[in-house]
C-alpha atoms as a PDB file:
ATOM      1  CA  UNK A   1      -1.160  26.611 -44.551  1.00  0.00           C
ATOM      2  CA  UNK A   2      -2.704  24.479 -47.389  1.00  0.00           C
ATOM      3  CA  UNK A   3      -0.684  24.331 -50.447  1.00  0.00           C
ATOM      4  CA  UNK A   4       2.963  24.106 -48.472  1.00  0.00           C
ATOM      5  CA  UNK A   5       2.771  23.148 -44.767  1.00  0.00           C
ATOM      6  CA  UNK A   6       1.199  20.014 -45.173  1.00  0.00           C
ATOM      7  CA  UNK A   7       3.805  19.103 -47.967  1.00  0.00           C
ATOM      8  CA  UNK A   8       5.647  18.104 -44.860  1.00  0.00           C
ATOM      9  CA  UNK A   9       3.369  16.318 -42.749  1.00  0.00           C
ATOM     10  CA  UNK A  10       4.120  12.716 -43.455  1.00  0.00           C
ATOM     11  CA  UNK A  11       7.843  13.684 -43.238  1.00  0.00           C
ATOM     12  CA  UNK A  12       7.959  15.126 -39.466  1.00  0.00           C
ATOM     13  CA  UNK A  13       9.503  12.665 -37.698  1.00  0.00           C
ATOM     14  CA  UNK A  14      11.914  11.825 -40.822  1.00  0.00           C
ATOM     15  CA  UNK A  15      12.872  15.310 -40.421  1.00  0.00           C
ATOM     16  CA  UNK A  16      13.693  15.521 -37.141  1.00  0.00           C
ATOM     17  CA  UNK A  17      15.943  12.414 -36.890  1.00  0.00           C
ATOM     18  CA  UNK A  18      17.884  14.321 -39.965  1.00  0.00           C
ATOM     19  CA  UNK A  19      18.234  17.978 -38.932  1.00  0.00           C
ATOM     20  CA  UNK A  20      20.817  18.324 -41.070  1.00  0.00           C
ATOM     21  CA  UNK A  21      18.174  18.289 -43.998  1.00  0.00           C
ATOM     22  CA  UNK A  22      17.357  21.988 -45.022  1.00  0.00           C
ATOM     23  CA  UNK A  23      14.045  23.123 -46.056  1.00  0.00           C
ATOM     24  CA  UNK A  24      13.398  25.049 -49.324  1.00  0.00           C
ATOM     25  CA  UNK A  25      10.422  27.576 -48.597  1.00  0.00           C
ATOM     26  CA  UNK A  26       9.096  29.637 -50.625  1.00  0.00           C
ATOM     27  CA  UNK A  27       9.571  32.231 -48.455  1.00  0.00           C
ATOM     28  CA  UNK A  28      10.694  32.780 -44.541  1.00  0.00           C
ATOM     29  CA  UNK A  29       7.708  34.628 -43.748  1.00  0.00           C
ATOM     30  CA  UNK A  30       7.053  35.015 -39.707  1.00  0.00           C
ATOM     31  CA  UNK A  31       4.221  32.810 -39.794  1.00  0.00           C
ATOM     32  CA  UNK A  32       5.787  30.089 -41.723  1.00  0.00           C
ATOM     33  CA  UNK A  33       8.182  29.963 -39.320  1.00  0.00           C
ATOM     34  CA  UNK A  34       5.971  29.439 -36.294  1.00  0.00           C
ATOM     35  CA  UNK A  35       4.004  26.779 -38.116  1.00  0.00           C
ATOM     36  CA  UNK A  36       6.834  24.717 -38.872  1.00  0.00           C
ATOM     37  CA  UNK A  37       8.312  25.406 -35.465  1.00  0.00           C
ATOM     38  CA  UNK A  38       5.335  23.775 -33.809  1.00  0.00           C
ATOM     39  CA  UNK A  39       6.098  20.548 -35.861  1.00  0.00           C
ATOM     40  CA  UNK A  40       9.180  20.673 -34.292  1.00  0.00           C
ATOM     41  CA  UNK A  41      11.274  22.394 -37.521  1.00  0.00           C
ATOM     42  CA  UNK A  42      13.547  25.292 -36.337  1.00  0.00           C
ATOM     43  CA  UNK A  43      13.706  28.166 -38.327  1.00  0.00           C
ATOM     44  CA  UNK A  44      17.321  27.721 -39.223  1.00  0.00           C
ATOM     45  CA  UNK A  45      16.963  24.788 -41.498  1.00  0.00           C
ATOM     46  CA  UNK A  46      14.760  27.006 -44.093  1.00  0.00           C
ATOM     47  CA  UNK A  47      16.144  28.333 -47.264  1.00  0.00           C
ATOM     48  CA  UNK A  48      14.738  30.564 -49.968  1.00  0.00           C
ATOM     49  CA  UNK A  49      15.818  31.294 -53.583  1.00  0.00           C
ATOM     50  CA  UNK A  50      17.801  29.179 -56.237  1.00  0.00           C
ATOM     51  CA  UNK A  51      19.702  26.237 -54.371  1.00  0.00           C
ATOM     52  CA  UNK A  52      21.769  23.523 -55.519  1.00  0.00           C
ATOM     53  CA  UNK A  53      21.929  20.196 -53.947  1.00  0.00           C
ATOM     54  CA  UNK A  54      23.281  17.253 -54.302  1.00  0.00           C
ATOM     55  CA  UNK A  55      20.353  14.969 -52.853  1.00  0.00           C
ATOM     56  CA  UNK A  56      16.623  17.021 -52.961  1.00  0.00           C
ATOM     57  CA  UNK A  57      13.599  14.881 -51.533  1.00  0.00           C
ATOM     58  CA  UNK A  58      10.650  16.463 -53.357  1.00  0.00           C
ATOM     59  CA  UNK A  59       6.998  15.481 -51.455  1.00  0.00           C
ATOM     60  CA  UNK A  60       4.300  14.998 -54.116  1.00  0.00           C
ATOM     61  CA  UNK A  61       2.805  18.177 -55.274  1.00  0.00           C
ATOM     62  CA  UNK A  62      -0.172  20.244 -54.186  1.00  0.00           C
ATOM     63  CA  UNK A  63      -2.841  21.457 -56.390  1.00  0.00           C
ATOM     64  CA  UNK A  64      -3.534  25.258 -56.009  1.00  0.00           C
ATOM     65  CA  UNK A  65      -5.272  26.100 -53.313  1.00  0.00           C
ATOM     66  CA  UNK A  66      -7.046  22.518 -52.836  1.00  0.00           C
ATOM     67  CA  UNK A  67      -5.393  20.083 -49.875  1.00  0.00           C
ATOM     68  CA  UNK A  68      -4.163  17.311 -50.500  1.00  0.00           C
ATOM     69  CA  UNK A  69      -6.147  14.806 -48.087  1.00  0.00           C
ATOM     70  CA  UNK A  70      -3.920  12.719 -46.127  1.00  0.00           C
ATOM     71  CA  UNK A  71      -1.431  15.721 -45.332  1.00  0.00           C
ATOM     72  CA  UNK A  72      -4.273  18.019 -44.316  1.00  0.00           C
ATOM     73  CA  UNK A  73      -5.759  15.198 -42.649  1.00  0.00           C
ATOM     74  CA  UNK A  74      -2.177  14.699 -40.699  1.00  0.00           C
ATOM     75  CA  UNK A  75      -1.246  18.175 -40.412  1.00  0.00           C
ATOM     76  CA  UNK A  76      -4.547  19.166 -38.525  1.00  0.00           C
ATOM     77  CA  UNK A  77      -3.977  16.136 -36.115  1.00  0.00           C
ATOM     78  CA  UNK A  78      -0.424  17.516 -35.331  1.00  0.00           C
ATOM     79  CA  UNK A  79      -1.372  21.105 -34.810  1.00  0.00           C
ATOM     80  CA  UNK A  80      -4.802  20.036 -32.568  1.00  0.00           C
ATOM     81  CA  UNK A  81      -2.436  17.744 -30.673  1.00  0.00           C
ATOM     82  CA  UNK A  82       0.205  20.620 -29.987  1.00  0.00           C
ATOM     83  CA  UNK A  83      -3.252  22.540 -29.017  1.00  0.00           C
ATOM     84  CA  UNK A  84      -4.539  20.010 -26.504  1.00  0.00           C
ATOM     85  CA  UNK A  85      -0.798  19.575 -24.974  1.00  0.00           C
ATOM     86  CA  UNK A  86       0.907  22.806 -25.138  1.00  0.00           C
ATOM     87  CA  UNK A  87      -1.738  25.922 -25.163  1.00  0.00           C
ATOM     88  CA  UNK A  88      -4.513  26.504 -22.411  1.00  0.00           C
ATOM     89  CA  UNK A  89      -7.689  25.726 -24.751  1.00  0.00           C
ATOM     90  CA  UNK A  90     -10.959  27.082 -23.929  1.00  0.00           C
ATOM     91  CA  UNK A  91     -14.270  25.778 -23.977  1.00  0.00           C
ATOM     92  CA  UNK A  92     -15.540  24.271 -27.464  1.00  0.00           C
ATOM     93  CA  UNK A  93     -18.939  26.847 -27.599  1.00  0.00           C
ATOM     94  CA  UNK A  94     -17.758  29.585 -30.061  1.00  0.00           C
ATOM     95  CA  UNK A  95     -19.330  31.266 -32.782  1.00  0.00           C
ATOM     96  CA  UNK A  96     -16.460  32.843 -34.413  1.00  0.00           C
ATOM     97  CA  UNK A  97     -17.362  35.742 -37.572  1.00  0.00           C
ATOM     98  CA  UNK A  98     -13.808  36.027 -39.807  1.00  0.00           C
ATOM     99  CA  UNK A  99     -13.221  40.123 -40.954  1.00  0.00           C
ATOM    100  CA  UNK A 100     -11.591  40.368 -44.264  1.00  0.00           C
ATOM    101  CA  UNK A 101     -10.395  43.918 -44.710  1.00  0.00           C
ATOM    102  CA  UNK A 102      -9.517  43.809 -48.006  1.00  0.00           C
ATOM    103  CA  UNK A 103     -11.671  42.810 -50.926  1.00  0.00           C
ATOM    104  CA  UNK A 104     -14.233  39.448 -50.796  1.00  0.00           C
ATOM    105  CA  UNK A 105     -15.946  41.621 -47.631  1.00  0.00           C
ATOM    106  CA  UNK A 106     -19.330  40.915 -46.304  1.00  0.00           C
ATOM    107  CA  UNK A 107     -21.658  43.534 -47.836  1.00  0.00           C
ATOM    108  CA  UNK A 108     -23.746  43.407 -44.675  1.00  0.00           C
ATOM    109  CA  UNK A 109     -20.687  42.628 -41.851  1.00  0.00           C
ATOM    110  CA  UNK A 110     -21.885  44.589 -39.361  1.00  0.00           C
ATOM    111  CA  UNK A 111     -25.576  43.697 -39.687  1.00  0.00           C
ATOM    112  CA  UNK A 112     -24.360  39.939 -39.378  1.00  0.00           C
ATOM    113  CA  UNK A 113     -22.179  41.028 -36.024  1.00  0.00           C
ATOM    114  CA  UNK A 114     -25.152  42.367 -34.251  1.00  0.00           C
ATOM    115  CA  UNK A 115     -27.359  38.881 -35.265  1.00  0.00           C
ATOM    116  CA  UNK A 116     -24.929  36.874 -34.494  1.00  0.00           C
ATOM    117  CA  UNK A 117     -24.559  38.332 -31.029  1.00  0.00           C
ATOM    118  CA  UNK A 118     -27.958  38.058 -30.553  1.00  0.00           C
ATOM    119  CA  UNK A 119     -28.542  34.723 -31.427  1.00  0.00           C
ATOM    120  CA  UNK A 120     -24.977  33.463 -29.403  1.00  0.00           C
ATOM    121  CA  UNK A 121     -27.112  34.729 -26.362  1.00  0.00           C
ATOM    122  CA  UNK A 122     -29.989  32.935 -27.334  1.00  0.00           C
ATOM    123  CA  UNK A 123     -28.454  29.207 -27.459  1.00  0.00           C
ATOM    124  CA  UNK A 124     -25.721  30.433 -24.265  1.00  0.00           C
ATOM    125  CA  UNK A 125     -22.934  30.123 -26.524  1.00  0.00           C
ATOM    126  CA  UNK A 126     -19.961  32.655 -27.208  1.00  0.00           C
ATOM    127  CA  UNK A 127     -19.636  35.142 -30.200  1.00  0.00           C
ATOM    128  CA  UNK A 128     -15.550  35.920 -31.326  1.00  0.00           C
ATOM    129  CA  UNK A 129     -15.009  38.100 -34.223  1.00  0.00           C
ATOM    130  CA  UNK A 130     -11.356  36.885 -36.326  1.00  0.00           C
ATOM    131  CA  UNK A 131      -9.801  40.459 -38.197  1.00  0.00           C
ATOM    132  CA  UNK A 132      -7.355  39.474 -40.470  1.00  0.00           C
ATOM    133  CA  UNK A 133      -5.409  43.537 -40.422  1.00  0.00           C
ATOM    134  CA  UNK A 134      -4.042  43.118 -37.560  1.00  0.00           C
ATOM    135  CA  UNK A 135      -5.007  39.588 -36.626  1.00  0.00           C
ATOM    136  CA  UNK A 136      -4.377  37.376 -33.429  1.00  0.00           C
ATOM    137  CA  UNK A 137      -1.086  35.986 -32.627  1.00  0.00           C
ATOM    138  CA  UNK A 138      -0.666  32.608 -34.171  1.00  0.00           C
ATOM    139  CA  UNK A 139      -1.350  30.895 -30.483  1.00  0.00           C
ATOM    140  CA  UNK A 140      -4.180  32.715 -30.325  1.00  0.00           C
ATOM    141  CA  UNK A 141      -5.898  31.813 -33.400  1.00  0.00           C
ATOM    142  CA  UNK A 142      -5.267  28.030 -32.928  1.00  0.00           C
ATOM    143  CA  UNK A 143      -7.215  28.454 -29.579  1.00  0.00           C
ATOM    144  CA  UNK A 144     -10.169  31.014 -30.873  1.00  0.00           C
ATOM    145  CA  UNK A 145     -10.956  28.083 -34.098  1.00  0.00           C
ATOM    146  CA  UNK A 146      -9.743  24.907 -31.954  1.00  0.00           C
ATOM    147  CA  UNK A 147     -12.762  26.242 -29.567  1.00  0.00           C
ATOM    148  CA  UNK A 148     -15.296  26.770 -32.348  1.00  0.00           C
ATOM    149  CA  UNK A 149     -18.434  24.984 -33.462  1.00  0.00           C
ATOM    150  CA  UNK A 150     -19.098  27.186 -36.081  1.00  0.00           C
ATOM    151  CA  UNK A 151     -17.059  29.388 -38.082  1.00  0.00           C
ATOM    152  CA  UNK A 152     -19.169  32.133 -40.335  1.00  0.00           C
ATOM    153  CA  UNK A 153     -16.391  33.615 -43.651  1.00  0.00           C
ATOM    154  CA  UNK A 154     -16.746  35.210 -47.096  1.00  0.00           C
ATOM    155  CA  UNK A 155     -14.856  33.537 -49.412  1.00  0.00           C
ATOM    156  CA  UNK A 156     -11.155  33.972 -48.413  1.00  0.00           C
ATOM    157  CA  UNK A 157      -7.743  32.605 -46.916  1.00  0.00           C
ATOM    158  CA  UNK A 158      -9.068  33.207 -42.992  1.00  0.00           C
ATOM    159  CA  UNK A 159     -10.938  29.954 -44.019  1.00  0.00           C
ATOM    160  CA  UNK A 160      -7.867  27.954 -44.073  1.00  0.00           C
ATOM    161  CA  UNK A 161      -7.630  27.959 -39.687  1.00  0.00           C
ATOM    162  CA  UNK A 162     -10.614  25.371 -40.226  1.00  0.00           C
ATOM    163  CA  UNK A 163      -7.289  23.295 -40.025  1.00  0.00           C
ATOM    164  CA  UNK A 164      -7.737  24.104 -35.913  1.00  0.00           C
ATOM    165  CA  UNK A 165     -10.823  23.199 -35.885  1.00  0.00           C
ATOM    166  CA  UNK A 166     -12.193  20.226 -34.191  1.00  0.00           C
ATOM    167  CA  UNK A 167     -14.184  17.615 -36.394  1.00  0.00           C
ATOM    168  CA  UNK A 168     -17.705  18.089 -36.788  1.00  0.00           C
ATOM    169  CA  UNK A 169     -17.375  22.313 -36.601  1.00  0.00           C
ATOM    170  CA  UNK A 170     -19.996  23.582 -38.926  1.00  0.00           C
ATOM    171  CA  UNK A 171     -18.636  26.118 -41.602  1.00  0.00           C
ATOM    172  CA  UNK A 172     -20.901  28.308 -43.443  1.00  0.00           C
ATOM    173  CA  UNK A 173     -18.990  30.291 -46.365  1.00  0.00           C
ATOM    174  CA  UNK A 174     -20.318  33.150 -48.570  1.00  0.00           C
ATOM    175  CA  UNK A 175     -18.950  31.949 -52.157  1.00  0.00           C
ATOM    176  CA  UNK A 176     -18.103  33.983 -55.194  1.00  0.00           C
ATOM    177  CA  UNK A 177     -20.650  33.901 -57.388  1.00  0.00           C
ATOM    178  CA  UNK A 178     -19.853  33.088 -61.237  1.00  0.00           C
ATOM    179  CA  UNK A 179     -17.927  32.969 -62.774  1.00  0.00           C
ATOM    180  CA  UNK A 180     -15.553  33.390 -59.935  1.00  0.00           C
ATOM    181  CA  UNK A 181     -16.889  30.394 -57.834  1.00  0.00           C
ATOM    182  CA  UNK A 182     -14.127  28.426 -55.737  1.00  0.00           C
ATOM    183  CA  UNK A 183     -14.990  25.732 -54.163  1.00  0.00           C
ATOM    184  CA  UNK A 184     -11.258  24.657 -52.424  1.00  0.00           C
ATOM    185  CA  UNK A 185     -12.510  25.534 -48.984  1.00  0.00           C
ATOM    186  CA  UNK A 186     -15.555  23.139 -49.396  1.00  0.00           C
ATOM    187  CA  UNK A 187     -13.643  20.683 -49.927  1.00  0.00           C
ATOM    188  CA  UNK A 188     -11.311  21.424 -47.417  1.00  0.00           C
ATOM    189  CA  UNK A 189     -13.809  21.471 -44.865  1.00  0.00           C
ATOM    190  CA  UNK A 190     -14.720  18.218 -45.955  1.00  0.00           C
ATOM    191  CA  UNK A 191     -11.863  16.283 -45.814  1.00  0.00           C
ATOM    192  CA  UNK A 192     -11.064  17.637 -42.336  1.00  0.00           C
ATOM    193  CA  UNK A 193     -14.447  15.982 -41.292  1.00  0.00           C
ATOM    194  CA  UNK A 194     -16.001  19.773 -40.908  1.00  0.00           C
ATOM    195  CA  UNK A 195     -19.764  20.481 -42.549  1.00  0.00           C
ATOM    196  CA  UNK A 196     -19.851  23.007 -45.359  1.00  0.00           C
ATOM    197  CA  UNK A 197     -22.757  24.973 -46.234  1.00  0.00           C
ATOM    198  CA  UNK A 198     -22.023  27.736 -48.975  1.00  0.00           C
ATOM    199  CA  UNK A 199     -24.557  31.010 -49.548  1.00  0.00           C
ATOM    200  CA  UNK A 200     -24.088  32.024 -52.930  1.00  0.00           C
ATOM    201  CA  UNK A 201     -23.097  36.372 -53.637  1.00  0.00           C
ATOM    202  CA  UNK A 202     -25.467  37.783 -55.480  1.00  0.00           C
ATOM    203  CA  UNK A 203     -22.438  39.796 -57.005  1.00  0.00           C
ATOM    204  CA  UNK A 204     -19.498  41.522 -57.183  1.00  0.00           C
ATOM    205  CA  UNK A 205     -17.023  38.811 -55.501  1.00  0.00           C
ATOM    206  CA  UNK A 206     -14.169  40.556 -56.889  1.00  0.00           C
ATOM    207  CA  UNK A 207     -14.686  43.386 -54.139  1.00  0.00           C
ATOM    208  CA  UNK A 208     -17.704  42.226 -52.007  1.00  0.00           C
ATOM    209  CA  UNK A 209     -19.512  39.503 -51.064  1.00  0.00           C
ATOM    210  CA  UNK A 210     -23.001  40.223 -51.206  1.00  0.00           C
ATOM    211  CA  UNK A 211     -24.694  37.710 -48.616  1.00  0.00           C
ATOM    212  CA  UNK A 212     -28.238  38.500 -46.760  1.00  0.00           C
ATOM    213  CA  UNK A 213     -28.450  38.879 -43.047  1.00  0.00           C
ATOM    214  CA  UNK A 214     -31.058  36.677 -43.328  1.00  0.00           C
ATOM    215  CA  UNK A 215     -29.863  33.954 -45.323  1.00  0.00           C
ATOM    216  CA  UNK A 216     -26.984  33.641 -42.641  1.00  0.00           C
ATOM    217  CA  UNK A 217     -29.265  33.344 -40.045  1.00  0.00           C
ATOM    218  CA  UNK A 218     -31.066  31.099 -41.467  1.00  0.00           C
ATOM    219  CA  UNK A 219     -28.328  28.863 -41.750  1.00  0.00           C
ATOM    220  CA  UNK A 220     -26.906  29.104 -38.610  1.00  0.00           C
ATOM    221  CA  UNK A 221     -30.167  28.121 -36.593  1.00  0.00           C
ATOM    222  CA  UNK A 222     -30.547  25.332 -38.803  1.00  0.00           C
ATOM    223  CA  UNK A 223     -27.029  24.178 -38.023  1.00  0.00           C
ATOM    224  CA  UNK A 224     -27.277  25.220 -34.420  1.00  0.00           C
ATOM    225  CA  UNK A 225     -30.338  22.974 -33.961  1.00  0.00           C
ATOM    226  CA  UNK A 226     -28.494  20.636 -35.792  1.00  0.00           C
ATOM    227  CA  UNK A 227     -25.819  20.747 -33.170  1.00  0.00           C
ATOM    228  CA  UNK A 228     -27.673  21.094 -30.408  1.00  0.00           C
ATOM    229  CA  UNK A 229     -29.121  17.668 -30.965  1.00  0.00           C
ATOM    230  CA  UNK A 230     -26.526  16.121 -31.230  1.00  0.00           C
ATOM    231  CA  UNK A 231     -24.643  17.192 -28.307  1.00  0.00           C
ATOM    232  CA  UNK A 232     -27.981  16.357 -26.337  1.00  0.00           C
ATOM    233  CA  UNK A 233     -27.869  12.612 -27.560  1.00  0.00           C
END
């Protein structure tokens, strides 16, 4: 979604008046597929492996795990204009809590679920949780993060569907704490037009991230006061 998706951004259109071009993925996995699909890229044009050809246009190269800005930039407009045209969105008032099941987990999840659900009552807003073992259909995940204001994630690749996202959504990350600190989805969030606010783990990213109840709460009133002034003006 970051590193190889928006490698082809700038290129749709190019693409799609030369479908005789083939695509070298680094894989043809499912969701891959459905990505490139909604740019208008069938699945038959991808190849994997070792390939020989006799003309190769190569798109610049992508740092690891940080976006480049103009194809992020142009991919999210593509994929929020399929939203707005093609899927039935839903109101923009979501408060949405991403699940890792794996490692980088929220010491505290379940704590922050019952706050959270609390406090979406409060301000009349809507509370969605995101699992990522089994998570939503791709269509259904572009809806649940195109409708959020804020999206609530320990440090992890359920981040990356900030690409959804409408500009302005406020994302509040629990980050590794040394030395395993990676800031990518900062600046991700940032060039998308998104605010970042990062809670530093106390410890052990490698298998948790340990973030207070109360530190998230903190920051999500201050955000959603932040928000809710703004939509008043």
């Amino acid at each position: 979604m970051i590193e190889v998706v928006p490698r082809l951004s700038l290129y749709v259109n190019f693409l799609r008046r030369n479908p005789q071009i083939k695509i070298l993925a680094p894989n043809n996995h499912n969701r891959t597929v459905e990505l490139l699909a909604i740019l208008g890229l069938s699945n038959n044009r991808i190849i994997i492996g070792t390939c020989r050809a006799k003309l190769l246009y190569l798109p610049r190269p992508t740092m690891c795990i940080f976006a480049n800005i103009q194809e992020i930039q142009v991919l999210s407009l593509l994929y929020r204009n399929y939203i707005n045209e093609k899927l039935k969105t839903e109101p923009r008032d979501k408060i949405i809590l991403i699940r890792r099941s794996g490692k980088r987990k929220f010491t505290e999840h379940e704590s922050i679920v019952r706050m959270l659900k609390k406090t979406v009552v409060t301000h009349n807003l809507s509370f969605a949780l995101f699992p990522d073992n089994p998570g939503p259909s791709l269509n259904e995940t572009m809806i649940m993060f195109h409708s959020a204001i804020m999206v609530i994630a320990p440090h992890g690749a359920g981040l990356s569907n900030v690409v959804f996202s409408q500009p302005g959504t406020y994302v509040i990350e629990g980050v590794c704490n040394p030395p395993y600190v990676n800031m990518c989805f900062q600046r991700l969030s940032h060039v998308l037009g998104h605010h970042w606010h990062g809670i530093l783990s106390l410890d052990g990213c490698m298998t948790v991230v340990n973030v207070s109840v109360s530190a998230i709460k903190s920051a999500v009133e201050k955000r959603l006061k932040t928000f809710m002034t703004v939509d008043d003006n």
